[in-house]
Protein backbone atom coordinates (compact mmCIF):
# COMPACT_ATOMS: atom_id res chain seq x y z
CA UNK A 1 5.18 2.20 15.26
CA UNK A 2 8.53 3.42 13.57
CA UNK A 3 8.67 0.13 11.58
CA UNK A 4 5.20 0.62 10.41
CA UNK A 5 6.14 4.20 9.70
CA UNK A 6 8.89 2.83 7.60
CA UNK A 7 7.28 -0.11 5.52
CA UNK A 8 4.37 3.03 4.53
CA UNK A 9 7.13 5.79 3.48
CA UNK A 10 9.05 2.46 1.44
CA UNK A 11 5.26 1.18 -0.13
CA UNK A 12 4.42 5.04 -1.10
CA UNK A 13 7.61 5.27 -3.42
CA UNK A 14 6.17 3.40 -6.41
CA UNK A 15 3.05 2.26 -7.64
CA UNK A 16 3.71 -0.94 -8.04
CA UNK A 17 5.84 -0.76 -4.69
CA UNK A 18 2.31 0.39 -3.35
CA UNK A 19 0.39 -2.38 -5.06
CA UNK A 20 2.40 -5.12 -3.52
CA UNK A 21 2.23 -3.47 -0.14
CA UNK A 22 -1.72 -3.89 -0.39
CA UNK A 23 -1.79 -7.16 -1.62
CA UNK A 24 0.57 -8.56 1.17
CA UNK A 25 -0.98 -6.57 4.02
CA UNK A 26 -4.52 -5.73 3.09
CA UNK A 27 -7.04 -8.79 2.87
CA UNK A 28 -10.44 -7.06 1.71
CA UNK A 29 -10.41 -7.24 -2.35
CA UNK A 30 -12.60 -4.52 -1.99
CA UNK A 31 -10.78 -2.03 -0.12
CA UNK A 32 -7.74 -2.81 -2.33
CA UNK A 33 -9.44 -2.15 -5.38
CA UNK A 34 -10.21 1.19 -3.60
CA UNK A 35 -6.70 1.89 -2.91
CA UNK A 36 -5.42 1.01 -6.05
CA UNK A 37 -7.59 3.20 -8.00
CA UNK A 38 -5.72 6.30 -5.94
CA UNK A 39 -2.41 6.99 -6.36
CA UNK A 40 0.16 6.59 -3.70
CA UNK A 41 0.99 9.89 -1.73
């Protein structure tokens, strides 16, 4: 869990940071496109 915890709080620092994150980890092009359109927290 801490890892996880840690690879979020590193993603969250940039957008583009953020953007890579998704496309690595997240395989619906849909629900990327959905996080991509917000900005990281």
């Amino acid at each position: 869990m801490e890892e996880l915890e840690q690879m979020l709080s590193y993603a969250h620092r940039s957008t583009d940071e953020w953007n890579d994150f998704l496309d690595s980890f997240v395989d619906e092009e849909e629900l990327v496109a959905r996080f991509k359109a917000k900005s990281p927290r």
